[in-house]
N, C-alpha and C. Protein backbone atom coordinates (compact mmCIF):
# COMPACT_ATOMS: atom_id res chain seq x y z
N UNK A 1 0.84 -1.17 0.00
CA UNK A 1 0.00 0.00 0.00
C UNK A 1 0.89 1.24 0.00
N UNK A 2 0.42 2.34 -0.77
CA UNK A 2 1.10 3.25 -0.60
C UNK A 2 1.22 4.58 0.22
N UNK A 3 1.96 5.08 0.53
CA UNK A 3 1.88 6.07 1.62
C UNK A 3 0.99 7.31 1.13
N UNK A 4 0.00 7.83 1.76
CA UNK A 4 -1.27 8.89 1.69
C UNK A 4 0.05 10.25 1.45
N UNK A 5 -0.47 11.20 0.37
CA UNK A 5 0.41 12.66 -0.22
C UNK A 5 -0.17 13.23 1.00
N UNK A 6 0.41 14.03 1.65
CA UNK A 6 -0.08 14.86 2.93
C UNK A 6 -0.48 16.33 2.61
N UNK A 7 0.18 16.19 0.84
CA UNK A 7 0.00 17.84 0.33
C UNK A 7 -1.22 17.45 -0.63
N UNK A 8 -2.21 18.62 -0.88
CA UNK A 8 -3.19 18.24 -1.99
C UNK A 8 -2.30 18.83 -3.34
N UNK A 9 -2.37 18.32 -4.33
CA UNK A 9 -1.87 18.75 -5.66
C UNK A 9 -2.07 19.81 -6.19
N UNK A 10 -1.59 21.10 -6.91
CA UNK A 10 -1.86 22.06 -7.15
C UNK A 10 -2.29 21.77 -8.26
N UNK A 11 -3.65 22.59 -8.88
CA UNK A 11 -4.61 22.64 -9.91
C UNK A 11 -3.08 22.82 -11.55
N UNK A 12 -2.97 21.92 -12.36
CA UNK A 12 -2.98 22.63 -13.59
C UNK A 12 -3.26 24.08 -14.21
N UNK A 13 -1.84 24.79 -14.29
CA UNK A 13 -2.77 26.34 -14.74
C UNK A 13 -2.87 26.33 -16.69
N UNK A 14 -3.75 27.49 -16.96
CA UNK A 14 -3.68 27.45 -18.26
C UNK A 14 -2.50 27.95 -19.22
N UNK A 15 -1.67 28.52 -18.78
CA UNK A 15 -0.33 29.19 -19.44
C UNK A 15 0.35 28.37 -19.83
N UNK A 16 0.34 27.82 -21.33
CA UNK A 16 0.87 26.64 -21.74
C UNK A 16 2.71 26.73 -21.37
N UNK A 17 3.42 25.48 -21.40
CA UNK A 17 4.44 24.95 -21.02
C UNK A 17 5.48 25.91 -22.32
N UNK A 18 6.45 26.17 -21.71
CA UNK A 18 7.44 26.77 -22.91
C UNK A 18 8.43 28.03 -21.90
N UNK A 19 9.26 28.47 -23.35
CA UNK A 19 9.84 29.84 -23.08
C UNK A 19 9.27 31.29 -22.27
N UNK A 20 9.31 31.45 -21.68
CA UNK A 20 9.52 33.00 -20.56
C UNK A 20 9.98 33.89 -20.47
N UNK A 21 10.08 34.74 -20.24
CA UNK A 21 10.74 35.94 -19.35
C UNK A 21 10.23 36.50 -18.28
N UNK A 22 11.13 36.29 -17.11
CA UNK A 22 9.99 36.70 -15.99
C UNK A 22 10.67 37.78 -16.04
N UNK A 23 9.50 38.86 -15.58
CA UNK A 23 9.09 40.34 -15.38
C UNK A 23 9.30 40.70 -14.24
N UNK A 24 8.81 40.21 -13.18
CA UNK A 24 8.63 40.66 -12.21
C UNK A 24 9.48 39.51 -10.78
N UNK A 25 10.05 40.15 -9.82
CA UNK A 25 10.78 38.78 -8.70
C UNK A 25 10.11 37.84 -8.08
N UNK A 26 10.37 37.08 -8.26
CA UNK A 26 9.37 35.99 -7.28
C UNK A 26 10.33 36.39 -5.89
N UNK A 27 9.60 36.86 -4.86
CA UNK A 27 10.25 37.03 -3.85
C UNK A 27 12.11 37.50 -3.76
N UNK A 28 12.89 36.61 -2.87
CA UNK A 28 14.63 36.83 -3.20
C UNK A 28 14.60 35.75 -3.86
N UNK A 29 14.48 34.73 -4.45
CA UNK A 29 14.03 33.43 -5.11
C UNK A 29 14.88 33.89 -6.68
N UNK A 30 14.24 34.73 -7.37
CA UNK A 30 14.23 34.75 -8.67
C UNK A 30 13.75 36.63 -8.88
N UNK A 31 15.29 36.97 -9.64
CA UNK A 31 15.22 38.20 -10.05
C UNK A 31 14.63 38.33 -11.41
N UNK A 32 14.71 39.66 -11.77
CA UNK A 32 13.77 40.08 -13.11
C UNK A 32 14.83 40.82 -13.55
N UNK A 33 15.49 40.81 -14.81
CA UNK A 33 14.63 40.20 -16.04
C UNK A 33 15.04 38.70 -15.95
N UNK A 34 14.75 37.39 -16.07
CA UNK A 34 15.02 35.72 -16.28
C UNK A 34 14.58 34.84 -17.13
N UNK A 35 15.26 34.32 -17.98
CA UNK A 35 14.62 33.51 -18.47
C UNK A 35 14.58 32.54 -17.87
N UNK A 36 13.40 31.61 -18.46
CA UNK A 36 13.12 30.33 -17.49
C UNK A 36 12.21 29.66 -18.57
N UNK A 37 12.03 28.25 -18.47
CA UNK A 37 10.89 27.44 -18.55
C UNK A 37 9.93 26.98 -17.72
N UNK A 38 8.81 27.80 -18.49
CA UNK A 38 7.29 27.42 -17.29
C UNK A 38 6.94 25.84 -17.61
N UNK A 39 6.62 25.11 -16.85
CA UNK A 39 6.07 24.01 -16.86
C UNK A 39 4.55 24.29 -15.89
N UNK A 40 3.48 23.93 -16.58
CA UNK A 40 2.25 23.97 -16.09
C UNK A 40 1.60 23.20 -15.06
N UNK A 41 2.50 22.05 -15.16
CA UNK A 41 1.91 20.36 -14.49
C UNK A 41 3.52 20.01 -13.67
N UNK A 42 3.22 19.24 -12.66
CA UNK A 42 4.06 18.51 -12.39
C UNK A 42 3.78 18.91 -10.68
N UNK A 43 5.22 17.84 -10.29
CA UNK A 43 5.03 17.92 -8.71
C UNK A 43 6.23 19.07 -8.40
N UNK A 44 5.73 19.31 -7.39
CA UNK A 44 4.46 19.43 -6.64
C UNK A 44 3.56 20.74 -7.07
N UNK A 45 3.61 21.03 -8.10
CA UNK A 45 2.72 22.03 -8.81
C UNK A 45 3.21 23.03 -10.68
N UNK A 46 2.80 23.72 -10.80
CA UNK A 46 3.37 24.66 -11.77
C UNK A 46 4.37 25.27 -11.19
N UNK A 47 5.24 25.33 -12.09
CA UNK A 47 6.37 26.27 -11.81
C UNK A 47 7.30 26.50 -12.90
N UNK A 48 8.49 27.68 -12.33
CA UNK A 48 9.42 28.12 -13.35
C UNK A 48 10.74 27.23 -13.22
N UNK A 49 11.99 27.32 -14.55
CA UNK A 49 12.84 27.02 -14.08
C UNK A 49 14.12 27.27 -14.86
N UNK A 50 15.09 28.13 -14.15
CA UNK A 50 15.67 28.98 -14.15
C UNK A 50 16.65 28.48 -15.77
N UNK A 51 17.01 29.28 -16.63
CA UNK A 51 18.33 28.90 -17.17
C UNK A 51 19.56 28.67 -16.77
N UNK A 52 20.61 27.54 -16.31
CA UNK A 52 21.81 27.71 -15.86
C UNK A 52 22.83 27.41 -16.40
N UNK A 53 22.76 26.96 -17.93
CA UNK A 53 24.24 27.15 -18.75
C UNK A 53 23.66 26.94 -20.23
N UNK A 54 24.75 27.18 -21.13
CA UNK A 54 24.40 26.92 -22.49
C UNK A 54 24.99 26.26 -23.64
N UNK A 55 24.54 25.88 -24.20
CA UNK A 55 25.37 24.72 -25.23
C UNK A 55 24.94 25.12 -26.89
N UNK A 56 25.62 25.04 -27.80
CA UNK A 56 25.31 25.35 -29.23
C UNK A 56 24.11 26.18 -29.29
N UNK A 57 24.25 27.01 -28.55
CA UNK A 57 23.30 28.32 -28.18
C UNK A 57 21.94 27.76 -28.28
N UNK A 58 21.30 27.00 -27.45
CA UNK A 58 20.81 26.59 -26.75
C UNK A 58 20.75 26.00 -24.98
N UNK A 59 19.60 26.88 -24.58
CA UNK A 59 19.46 27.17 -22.87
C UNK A 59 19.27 25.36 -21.88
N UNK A 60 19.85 25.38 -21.30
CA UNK A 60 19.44 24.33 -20.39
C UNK A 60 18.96 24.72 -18.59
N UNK A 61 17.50 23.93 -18.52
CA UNK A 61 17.20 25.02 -17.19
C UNK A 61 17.53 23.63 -16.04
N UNK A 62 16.93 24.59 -15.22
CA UNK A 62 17.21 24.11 -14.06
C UNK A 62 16.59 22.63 -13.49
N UNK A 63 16.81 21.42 -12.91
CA UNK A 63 16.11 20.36 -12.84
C UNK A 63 15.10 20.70 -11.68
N UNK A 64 15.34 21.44 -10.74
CA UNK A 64 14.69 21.75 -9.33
C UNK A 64 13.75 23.42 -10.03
N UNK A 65 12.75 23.82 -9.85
CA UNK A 65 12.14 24.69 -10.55
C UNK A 65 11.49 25.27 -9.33
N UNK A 66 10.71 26.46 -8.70
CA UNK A 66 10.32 27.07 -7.92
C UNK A 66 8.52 27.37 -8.72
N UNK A 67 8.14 26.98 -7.58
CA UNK A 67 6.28 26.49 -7.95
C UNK A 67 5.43 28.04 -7.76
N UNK A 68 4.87 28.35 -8.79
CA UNK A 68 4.12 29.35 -8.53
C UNK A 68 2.61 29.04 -8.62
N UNK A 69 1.73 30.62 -8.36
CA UNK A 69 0.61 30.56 -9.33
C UNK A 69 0.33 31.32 -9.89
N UNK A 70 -1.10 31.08 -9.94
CA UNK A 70 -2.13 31.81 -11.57
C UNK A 70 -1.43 33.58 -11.03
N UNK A 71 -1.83 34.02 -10.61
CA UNK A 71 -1.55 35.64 -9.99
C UNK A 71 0.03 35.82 -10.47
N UNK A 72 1.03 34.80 -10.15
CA UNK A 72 2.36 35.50 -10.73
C UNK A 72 2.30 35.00 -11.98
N UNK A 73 1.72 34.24 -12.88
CA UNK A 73 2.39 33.82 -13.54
C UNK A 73 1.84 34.88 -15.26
N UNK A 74 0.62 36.05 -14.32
CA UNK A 74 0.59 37.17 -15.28
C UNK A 74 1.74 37.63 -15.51
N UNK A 75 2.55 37.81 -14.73
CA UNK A 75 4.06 38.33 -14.85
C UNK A 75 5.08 37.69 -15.51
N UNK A 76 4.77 36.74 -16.41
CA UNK A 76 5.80 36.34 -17.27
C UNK A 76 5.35 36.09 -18.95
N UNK A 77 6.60 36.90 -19.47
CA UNK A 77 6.40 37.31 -21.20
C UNK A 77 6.53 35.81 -21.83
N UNK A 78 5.47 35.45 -22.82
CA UNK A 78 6.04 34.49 -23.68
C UNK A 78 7.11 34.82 -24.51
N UNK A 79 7.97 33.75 -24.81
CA UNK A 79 9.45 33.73 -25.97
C UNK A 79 8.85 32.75 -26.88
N UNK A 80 9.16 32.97 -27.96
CA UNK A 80 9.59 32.09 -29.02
C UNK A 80 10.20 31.39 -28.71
N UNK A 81 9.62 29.70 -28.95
CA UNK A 81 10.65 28.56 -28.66
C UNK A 81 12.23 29.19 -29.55
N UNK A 82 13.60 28.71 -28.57
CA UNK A 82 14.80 28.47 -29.25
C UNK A 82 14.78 27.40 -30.80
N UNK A 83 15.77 27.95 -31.40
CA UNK A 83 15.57 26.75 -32.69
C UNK A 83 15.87 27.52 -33.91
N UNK A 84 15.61 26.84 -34.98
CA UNK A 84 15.88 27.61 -36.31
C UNK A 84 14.93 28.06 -36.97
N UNK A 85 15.13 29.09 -37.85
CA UNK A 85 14.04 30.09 -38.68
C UNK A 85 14.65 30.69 -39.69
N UNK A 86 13.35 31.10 -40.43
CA UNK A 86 14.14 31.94 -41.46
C UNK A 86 13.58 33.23 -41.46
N UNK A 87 14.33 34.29 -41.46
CA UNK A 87 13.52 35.63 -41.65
C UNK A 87 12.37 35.86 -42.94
N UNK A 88 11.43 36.09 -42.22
CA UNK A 88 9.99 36.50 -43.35
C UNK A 88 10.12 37.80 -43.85
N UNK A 89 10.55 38.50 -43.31
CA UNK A 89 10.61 39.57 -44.03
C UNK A 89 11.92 40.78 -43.36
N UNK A 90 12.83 41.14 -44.43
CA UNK A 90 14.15 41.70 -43.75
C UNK A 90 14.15 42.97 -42.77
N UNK A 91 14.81 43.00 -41.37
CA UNK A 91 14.98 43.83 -40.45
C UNK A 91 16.14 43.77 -39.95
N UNK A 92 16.13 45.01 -39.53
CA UNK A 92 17.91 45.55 -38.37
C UNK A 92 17.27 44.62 -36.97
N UNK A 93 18.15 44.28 -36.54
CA UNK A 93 18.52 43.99 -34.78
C UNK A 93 17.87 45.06 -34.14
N UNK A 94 17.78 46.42 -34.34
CA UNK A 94 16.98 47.02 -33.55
C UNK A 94 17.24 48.84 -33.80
N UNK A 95 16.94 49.76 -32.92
CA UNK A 95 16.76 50.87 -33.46
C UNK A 95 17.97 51.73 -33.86
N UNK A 96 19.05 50.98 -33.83
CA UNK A 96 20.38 51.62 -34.24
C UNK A 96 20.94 50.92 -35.11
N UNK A 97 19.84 49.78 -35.93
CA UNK A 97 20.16 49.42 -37.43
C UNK A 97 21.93 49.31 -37.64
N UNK A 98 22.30 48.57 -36.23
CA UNK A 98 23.69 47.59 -36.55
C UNK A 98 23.68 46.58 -37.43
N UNK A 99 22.83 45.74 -37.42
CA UNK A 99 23.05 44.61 -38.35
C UNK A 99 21.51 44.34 -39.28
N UNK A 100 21.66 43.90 -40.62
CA UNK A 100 20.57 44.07 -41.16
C UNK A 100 20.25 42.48 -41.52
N UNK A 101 18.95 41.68 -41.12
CA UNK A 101 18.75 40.04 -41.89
C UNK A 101 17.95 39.89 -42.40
N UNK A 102 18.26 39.67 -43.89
CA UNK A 102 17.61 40.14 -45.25
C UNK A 102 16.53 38.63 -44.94
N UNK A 103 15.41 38.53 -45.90
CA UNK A 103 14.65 38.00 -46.43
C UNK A 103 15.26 36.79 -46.70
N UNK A 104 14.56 35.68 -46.20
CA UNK A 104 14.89 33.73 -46.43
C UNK A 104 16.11 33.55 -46.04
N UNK A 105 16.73 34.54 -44.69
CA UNK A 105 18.17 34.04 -44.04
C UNK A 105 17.63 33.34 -42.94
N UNK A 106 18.77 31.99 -43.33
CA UNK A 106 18.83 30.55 -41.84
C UNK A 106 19.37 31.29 -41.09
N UNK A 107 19.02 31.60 -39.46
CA UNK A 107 19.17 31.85 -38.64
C UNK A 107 18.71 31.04 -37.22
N UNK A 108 19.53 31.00 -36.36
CA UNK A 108 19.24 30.30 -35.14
C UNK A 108 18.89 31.62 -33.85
N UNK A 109 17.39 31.38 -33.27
CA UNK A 109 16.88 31.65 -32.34
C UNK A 109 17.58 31.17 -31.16
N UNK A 110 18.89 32.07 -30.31
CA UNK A 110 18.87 32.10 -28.89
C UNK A 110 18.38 33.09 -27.76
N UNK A 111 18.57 32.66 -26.65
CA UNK A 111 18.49 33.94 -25.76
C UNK A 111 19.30 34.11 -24.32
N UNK A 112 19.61 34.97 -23.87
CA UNK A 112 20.58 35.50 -22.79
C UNK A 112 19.91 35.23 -21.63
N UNK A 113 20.41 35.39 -20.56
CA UNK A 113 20.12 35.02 -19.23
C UNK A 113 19.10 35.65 -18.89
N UNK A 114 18.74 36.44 -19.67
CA UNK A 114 17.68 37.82 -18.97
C UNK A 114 16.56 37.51 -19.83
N UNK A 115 16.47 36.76 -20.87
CA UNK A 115 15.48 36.24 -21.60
C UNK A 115 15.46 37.10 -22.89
N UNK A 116 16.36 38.07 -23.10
CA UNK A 116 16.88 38.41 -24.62
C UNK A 116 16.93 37.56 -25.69
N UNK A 117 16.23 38.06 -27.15
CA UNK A 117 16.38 37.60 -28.01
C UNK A 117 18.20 37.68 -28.76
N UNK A 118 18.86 36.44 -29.27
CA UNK A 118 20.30 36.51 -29.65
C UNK A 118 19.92 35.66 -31.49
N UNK A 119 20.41 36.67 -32.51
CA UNK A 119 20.46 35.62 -33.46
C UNK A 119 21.73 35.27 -34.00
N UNK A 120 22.08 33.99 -34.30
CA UNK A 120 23.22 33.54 -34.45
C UNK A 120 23.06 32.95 -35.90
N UNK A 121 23.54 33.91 -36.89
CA UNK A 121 23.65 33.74 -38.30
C UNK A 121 24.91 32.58 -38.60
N UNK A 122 24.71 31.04 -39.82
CA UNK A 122 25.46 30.51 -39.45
C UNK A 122 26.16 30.95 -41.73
N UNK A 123 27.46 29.95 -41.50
CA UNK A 123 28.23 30.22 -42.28
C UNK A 123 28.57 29.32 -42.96
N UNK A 124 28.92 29.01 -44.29
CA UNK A 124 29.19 27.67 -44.99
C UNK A 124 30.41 27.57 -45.03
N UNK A 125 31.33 26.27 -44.32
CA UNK A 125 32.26 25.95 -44.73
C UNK A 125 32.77 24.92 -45.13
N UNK A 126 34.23 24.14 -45.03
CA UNK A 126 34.51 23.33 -45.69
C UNK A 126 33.99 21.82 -45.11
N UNK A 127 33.53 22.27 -43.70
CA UNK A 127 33.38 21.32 -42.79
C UNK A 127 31.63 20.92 -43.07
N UNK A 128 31.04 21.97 -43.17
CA UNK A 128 29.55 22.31 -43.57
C UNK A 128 28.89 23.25 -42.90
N UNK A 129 27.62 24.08 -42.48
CA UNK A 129 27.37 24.99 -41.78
C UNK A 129 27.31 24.38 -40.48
N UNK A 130 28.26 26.05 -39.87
CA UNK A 130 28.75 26.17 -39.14
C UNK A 130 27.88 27.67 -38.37
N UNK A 131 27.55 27.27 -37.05
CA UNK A 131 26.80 28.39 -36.30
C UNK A 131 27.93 29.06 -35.11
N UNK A 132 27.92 30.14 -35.50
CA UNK A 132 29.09 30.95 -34.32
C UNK A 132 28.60 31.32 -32.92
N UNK A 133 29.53 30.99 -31.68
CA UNK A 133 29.33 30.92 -30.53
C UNK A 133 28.62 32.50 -30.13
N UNK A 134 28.73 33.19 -30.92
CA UNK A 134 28.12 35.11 -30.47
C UNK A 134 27.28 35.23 -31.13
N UNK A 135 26.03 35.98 -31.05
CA UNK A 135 25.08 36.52 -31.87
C UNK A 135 24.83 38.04 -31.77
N UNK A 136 23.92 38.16 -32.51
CA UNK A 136 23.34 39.12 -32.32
C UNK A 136 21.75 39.72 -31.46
N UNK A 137 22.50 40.36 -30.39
CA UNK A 137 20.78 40.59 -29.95
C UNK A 137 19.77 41.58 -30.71
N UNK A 138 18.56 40.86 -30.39
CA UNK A 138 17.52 41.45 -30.85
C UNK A 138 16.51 42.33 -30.36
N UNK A 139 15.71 43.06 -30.36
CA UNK A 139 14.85 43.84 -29.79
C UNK A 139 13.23 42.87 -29.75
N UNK A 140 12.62 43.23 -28.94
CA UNK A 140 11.79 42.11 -28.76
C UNK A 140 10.25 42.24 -29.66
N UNK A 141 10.44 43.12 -30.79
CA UNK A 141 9.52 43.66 -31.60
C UNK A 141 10.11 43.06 -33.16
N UNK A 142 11.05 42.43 -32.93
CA UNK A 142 12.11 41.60 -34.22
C UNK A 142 11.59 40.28 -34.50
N UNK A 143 11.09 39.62 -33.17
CA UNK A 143 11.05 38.75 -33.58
C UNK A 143 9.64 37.80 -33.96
N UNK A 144 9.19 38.81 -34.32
CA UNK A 144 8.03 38.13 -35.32
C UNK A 144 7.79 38.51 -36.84
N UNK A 145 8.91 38.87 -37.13
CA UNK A 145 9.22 38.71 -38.08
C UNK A 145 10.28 37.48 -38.58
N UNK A 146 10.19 36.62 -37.96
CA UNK A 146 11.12 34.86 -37.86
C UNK A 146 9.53 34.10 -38.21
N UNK A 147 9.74 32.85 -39.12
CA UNK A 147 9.03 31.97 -39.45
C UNK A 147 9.99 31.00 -38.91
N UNK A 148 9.52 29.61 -37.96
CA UNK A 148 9.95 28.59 -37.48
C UNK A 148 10.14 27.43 -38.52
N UNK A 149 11.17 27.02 -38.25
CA UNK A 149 11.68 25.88 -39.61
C UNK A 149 11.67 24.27 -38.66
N UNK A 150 11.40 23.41 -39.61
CA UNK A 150 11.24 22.31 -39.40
C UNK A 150 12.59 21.39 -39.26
N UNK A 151 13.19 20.75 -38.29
CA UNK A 151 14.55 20.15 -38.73
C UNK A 151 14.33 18.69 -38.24
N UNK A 152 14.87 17.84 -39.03
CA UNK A 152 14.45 16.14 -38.65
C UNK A 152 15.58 15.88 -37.27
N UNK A 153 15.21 15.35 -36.31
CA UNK A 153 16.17 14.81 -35.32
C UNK A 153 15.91 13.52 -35.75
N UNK A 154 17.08 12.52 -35.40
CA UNK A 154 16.88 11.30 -35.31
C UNK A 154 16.12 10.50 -34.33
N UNK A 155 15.77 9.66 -34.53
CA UNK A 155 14.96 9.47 -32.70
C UNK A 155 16.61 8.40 -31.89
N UNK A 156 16.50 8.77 -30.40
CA UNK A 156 17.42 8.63 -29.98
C UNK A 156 18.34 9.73 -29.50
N UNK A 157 17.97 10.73 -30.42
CA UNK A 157 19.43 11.46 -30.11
C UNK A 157 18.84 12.90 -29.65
N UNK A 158 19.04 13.54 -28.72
CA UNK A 158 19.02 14.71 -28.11
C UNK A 158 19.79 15.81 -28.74
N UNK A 159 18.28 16.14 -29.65
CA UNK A 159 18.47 17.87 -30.37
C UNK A 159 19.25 19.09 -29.85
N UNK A 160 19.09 19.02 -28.33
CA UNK A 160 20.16 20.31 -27.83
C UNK A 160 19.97 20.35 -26.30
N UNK A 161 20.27 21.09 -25.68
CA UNK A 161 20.41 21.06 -24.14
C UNK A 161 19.00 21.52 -23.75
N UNK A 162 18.20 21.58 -24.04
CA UNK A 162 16.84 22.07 -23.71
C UNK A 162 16.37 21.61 -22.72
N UNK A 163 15.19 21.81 -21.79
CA UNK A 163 14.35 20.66 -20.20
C UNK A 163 14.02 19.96 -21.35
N UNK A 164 13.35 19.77 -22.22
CA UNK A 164 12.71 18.40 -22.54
C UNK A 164 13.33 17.95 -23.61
N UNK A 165 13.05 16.54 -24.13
CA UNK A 165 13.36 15.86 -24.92
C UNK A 165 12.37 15.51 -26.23
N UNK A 166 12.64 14.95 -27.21
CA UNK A 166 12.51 14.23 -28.52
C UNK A 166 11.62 16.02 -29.26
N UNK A 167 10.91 15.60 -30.08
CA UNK A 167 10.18 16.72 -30.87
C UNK A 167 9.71 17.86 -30.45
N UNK A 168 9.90 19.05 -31.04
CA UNK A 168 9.51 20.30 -30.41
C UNK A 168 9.07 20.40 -31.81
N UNK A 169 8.88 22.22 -31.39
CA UNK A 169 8.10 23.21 -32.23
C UNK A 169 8.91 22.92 -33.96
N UNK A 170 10.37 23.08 -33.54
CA UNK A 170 11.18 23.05 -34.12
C UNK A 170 12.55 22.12 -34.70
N UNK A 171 11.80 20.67 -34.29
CA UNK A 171 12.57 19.34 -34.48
C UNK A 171 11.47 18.18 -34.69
N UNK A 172 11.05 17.39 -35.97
CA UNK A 172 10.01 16.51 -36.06
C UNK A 172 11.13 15.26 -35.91
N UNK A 173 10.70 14.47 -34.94
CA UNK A 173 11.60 13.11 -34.63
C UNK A 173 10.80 12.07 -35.50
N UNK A 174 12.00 11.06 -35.92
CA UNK A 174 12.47 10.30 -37.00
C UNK A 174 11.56 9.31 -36.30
């Protein structure tokens, strides 16, 4: 027999599972600006969870996540899943028109600790394309102008450092 939960389960909220930026502090817990992954479900409730390192510019969060609710979780911006895209239509990085990404450029969707948009334009070489460890940040009015691209993962093999595994927005598994 199994031992009785002494806690009741926290309700499922509606703010689907994905990319963040929290806005506002959860207490000394978690400063603002952060990126994080909300997860909606799980034990012992909804909660965030923090980014803590990065790999082929892609975020990996935290395994231990801090449980909120419905009331904070107005306080956090949706992101665009990480992943690849192509620009729909050409724009500067932002209002001082440093860098310009013309129309049907492969580009990879990252983001910074603070939940900044980073695009990391990649390059053809002898080896094959090649994505550079720096990007460019973006202004957060840029990026809907990105159409999300489809890329095959194999099944088995882990697309990038992300919380979850096999198929996303932006990887259809084999």
């Amino acid at each position: 027999m199994s031992e009785p939960n002494l806690f009741a389960p926290r309700p499922k909220l509606s703010l689907p599972c994905g990319l963040y930026r929290v806005t506002q502090p959860l207490d000394k817990r978690l400063k603002a600006p952060l990126l994080v992954y909300f997860h909606n479900h799980g034990e012992p409730g909804p909660g965030v969870y923090p980014a803590i390192e990065w790999s082929r510019n892609k975020a990996t969060f935290a395994q231990q996540g801090f449980t909120v609710d419905a009331d904070y979780t107005r306080t956090l911006m949706p992101l665009p899943p990480e992943g690849f895209y192509r620009v729909r239509e050409s724009f500067t990085c932002c209002e001082k028109n440093c860098q310009t990404f013309e129309t049907e450029m492969l580009v990879q969707l990252g983001y910074d600790g603070s939940g900044n948009g980073i695009l990391f334009v990649p390059t053809w070489t002898p080896e094959g394309l090649a994505f550079p460890e720096r990007g460019t940040r973006l202004s957060d009015d840029r990026l809907t102008r990105l159409t999300p691209l489809k890329v095959v993962i194999p099944a088995g093999f882990e697309a990038g450092a992300g919380f979850e595994t096999g198929a996303s927005q932006h990887g259809v598994a084999e």
